[in-house]
PDB file of N, CA and C in Angstrom:
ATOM      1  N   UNK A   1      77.634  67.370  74.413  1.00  0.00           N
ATOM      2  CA  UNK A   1      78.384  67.878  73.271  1.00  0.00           C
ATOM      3  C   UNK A   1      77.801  69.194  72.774  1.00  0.00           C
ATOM      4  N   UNK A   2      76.100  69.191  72.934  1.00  0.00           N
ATOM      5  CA  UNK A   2      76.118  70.470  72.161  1.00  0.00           C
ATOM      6  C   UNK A   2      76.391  71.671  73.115  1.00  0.00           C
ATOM      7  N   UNK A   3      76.101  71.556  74.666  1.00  0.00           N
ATOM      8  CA  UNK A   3      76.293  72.336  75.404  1.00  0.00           C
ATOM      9  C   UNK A   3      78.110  72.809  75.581  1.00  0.00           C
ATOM     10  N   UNK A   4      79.144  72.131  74.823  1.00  0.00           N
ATOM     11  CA  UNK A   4      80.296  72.314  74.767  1.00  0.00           C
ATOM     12  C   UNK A   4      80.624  73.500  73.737  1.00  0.00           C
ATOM     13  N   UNK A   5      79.594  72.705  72.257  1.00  0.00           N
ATOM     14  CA  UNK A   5      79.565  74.128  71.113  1.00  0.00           C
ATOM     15  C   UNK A   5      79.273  75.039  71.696  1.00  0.00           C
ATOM     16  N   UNK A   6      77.661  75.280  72.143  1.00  0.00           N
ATOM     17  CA  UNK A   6      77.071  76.406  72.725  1.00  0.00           C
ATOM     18  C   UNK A   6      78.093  77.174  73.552  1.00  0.00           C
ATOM     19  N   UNK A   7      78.912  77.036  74.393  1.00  0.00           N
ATOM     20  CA  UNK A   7      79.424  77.425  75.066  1.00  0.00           C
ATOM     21  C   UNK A   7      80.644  78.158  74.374  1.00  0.00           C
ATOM     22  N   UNK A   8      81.447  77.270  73.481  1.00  0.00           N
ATOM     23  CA  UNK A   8      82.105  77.671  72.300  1.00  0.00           C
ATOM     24  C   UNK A   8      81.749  78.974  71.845  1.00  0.00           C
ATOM     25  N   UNK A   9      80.238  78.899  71.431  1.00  0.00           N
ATOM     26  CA  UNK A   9      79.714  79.844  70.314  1.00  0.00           C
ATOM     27  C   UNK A   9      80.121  80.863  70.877  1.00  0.00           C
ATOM     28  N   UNK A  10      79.121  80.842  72.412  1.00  0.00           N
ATOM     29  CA  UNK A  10      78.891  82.347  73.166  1.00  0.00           C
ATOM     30  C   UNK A  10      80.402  82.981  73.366  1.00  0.00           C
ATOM     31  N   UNK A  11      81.530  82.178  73.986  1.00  0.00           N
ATOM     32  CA  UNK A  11      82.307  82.605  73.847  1.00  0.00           C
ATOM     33  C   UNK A  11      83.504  83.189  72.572  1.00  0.00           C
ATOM     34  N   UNK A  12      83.099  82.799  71.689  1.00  0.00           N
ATOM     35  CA  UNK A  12      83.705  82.986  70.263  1.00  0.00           C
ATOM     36  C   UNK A  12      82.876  84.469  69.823  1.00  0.00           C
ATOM     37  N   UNK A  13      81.392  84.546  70.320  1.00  0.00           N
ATOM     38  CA  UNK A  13      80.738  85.546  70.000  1.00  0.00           C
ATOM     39  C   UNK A  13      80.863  87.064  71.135  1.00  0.00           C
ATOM     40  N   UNK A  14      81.102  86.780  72.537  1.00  0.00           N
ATOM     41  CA  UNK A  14      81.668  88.003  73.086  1.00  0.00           C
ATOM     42  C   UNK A  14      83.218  88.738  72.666  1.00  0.00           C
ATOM     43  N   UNK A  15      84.010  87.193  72.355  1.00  0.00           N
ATOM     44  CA  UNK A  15      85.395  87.573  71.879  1.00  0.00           C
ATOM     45  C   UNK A  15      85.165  88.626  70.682  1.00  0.00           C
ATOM     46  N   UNK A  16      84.463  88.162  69.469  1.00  0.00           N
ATOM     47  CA  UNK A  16      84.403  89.332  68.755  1.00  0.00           C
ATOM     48  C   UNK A  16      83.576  90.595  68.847  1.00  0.00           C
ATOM     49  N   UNK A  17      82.736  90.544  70.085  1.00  0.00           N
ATOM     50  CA  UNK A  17      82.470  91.598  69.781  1.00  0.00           C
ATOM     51  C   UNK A  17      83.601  92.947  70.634  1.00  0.00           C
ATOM     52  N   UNK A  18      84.036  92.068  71.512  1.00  0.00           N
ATOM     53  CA  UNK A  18      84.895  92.956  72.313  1.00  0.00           C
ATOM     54  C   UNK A  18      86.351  93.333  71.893  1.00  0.00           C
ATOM     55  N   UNK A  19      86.777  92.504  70.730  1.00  0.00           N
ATOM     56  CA  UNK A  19      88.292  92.776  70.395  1.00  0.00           C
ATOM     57  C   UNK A  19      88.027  92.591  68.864  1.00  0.00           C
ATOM     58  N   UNK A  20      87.353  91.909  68.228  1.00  0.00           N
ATOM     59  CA  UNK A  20      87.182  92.079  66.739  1.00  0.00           C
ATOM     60  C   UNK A  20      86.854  93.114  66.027  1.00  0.00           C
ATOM     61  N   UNK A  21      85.437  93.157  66.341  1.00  0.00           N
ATOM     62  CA  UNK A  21      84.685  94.259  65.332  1.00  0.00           C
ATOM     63  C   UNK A  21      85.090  95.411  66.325  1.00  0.00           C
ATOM     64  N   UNK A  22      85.335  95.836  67.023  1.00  0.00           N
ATOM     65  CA  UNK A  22      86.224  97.351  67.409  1.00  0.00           C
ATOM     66  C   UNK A  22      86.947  97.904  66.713  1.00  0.00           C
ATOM     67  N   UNK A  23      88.113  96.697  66.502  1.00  0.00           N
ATOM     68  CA  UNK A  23      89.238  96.994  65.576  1.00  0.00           C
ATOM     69  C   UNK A  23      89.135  97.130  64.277  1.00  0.00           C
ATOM     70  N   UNK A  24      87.829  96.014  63.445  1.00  0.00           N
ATOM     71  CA  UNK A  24      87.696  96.146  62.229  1.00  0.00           C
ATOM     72  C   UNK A  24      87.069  97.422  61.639  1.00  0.00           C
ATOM     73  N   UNK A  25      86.363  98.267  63.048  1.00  0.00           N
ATOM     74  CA  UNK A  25      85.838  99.435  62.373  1.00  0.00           C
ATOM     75  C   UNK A  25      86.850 100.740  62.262  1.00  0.00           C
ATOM     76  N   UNK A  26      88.027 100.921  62.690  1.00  0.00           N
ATOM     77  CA  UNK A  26      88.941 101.861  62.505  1.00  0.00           C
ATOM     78  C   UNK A  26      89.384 102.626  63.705  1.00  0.00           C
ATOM     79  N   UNK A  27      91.002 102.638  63.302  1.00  0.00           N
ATOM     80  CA  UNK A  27      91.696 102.965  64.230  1.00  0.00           C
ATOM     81  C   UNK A  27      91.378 104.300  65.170  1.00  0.00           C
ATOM     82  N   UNK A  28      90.443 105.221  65.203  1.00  0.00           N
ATOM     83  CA  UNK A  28      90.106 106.164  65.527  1.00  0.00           C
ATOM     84  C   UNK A  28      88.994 105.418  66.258  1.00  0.00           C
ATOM     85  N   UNK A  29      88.127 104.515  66.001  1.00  0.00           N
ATOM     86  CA  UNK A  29      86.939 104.168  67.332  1.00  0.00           C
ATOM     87  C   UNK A  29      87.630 102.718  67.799  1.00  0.00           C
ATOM     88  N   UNK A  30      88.511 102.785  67.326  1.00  0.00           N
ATOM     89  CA  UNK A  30      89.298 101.571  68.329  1.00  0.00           C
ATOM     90  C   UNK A  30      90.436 102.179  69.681  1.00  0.00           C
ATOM     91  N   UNK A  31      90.256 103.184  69.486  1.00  0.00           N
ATOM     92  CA  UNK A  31      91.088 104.157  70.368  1.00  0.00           C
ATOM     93  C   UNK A  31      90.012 104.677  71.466  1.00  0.00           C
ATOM     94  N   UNK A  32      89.300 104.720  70.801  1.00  0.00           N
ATOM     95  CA  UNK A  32      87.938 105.493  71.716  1.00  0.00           C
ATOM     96  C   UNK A  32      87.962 104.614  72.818  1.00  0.00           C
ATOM     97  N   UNK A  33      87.730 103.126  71.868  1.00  0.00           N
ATOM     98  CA  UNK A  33      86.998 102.115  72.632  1.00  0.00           C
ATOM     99  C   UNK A  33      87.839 101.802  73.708  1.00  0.00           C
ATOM    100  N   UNK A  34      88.963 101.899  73.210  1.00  0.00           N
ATOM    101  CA  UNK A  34      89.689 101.143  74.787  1.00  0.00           C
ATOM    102  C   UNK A  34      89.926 102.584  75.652  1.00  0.00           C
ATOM    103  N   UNK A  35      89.655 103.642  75.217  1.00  0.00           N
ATOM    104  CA  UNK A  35      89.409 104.643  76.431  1.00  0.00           C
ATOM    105  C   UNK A  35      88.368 104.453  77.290  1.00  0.00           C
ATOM    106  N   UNK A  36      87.612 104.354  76.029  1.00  0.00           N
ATOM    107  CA  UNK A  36      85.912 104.088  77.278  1.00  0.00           C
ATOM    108  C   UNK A  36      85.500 102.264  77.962  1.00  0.00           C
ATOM    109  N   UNK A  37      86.678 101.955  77.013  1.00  0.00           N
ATOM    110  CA  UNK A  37      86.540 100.424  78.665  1.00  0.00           C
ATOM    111  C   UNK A  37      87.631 100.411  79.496  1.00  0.00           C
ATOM    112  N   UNK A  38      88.514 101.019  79.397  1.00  0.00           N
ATOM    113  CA  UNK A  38      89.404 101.775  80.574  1.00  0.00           C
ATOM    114  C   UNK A  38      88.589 102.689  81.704  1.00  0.00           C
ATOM    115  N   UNK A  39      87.691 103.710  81.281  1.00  0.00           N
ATOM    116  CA  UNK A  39      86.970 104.374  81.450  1.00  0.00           C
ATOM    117  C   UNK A  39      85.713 103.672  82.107  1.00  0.00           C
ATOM    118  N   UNK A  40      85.471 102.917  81.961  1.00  0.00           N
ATOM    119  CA  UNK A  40      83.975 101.777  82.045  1.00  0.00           C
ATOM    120  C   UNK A  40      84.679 100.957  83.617  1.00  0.00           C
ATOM    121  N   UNK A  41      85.158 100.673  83.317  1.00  0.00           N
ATOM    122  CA  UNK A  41      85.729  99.338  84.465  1.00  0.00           C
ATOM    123  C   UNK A  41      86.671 100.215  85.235  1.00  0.00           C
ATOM    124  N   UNK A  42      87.252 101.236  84.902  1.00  0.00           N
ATOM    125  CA  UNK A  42      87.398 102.057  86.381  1.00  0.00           C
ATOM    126  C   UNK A  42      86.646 102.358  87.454  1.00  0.00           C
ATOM    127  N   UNK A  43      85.325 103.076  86.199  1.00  0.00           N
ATOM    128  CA  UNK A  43      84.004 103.279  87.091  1.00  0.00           C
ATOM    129  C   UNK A  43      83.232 102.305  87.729  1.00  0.00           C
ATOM    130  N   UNK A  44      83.342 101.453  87.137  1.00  0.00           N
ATOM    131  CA  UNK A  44      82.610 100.483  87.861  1.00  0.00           C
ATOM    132  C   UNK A  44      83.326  99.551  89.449  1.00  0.00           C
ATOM    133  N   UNK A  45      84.722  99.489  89.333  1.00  0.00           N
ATOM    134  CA  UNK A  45      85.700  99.281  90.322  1.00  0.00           C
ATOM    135  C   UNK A  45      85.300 100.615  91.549  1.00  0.00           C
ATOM    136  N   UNK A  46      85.268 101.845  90.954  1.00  0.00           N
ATOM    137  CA  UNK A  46      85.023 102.858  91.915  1.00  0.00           C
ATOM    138  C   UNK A  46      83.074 102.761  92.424  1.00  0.00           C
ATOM    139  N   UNK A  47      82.451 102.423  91.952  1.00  0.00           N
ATOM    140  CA  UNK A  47      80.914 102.054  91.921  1.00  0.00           C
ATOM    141  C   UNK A  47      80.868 100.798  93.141  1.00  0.00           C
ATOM    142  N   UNK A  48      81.663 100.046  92.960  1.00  0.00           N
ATOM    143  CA  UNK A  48      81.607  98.528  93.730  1.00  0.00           C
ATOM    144  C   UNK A  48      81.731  99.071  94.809  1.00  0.00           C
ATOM    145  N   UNK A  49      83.619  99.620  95.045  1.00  0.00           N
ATOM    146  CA  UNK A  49      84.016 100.153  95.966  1.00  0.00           C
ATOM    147  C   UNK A  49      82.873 101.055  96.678  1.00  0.00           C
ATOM    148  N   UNK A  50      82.998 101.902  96.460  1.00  0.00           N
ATOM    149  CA  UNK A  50      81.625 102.915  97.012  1.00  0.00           C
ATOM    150  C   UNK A  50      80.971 102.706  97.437  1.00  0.00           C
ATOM    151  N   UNK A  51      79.889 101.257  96.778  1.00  0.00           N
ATOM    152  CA  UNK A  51      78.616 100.625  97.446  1.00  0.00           C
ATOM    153  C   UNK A  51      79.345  99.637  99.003  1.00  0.00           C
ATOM    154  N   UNK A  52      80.490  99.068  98.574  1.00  0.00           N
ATOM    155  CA  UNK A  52      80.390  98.350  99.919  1.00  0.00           C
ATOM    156  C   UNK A  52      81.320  99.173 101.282  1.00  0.00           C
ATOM    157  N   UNK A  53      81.547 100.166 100.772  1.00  0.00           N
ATOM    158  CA  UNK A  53      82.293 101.236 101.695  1.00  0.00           C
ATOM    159  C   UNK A  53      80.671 101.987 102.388  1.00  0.00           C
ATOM    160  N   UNK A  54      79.221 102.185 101.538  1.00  0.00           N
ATOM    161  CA  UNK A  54      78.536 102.650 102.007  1.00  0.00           C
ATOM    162  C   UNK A  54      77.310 101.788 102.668  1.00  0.00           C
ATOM    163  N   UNK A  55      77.476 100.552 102.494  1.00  0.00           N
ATOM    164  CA  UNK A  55      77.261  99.438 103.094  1.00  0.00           C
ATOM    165  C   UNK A  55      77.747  99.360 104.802  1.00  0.00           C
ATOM    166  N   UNK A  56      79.283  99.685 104.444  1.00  0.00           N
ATOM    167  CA  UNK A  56      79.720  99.583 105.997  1.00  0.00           C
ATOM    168  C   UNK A  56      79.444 100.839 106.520  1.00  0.00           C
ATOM    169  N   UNK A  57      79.175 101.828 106.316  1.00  0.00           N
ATOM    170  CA  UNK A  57      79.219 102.897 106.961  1.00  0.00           C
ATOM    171  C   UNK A  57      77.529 103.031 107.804  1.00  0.00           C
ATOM    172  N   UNK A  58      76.790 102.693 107.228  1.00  0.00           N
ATOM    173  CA  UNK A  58      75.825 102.601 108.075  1.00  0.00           C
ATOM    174  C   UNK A  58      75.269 101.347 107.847  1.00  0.00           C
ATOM    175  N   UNK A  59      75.998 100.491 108.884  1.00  0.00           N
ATOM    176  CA  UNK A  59      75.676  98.967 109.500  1.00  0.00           C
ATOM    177  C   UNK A  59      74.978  98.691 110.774  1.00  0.00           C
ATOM    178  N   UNK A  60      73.886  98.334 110.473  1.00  0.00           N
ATOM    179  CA  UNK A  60      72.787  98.417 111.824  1.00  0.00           C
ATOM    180  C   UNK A  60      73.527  96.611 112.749  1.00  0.00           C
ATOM    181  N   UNK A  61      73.488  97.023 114.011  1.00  0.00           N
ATOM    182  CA  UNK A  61      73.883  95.544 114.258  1.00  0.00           C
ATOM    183  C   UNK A  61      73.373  95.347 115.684  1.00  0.00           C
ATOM    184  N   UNK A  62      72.355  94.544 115.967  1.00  0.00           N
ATOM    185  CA  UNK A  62      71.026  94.548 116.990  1.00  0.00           C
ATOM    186  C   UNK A  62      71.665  93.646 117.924  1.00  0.00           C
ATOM    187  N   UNK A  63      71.815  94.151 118.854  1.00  0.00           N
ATOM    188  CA  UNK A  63      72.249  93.811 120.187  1.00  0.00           C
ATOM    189  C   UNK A  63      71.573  92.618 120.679  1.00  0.00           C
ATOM    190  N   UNK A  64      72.013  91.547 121.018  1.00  0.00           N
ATOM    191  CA  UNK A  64      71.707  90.056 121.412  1.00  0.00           C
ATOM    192  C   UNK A  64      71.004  90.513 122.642  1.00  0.00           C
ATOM    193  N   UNK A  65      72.144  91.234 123.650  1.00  0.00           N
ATOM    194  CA  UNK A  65      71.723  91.275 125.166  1.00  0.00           C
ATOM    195  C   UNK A  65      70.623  91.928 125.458  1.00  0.00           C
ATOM    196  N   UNK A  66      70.888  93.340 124.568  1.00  0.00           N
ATOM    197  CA  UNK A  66      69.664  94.605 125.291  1.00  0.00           C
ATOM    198  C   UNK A  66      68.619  94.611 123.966  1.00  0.00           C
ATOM    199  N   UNK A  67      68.482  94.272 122.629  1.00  0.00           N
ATOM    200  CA  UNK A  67      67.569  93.578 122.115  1.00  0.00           C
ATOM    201  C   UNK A  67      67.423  95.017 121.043  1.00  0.00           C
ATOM    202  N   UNK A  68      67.976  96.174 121.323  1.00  0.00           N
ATOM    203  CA  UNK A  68      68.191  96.943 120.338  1.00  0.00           C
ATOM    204  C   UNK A  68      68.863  97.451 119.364  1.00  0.00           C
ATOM    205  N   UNK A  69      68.997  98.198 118.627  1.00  0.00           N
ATOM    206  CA  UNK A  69      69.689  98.316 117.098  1.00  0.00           C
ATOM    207  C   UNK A  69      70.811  99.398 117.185  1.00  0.00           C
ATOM    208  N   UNK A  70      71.953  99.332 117.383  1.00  0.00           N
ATOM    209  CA  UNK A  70      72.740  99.852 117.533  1.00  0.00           C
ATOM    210  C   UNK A  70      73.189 100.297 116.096  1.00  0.00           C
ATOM    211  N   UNK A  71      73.354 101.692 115.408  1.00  0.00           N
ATOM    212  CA  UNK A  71      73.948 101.663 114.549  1.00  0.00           C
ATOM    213  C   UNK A  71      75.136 102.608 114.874  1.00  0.00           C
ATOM    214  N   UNK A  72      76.070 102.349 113.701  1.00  0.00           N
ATOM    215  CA  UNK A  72      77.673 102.494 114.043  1.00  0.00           C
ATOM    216  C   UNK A  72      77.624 103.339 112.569  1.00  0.00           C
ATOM    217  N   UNK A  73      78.267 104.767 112.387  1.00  0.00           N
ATOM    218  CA  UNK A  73      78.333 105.177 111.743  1.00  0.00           C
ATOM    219  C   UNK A  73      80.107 105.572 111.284  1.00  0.00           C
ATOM    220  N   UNK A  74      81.329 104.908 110.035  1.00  0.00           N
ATOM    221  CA  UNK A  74      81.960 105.059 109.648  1.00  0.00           C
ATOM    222  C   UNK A  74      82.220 105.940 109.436  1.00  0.00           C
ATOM    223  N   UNK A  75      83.090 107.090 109.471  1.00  0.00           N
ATOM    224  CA  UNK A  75      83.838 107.643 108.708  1.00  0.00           C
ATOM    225  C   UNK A  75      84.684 107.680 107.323  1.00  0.00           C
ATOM    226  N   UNK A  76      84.393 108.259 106.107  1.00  0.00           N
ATOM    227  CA  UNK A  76      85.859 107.655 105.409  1.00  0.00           C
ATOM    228  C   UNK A  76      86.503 109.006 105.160  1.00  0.00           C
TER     229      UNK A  76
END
């Protein structure tokens, strides 16, 4: 049971900080704000992307037969 509140809480407590107190501080940094988490989670979508696009691009992958490291270099 208490781990049900707790869980409650935390979530009752990100809710406001992410859609409550934004709004309660005024329409001018509530405008901001959803620019810069528009802004935030683009970048970070383009950040993800990026890392596992540069992940594949230089993928070392060691040859079973001849026992050496072949790397394969992507293009994007």
């Amino acid at each position: 049971m208490a781990r049900r509140w707790g869980r409650w809480f935390l979530n009752g407590l990100s809710v406001y900080f992410l859609f409550i107190f934004p709004s309660s501080v005024g329409g001018f940094l509530r405008k901001w704000w959803v620019s810069f988490d528009c802004l935030f989670g683009f970048s970070f979508v383009v950040l993800v992307v990026f890392c596992n696009f540069h992940a594949a691009a230089i993928y070392k992958w060691p040859s079973i037969v001849s026992g050496e490291s072949k790397t394969y270099h992507i293009s994007i």
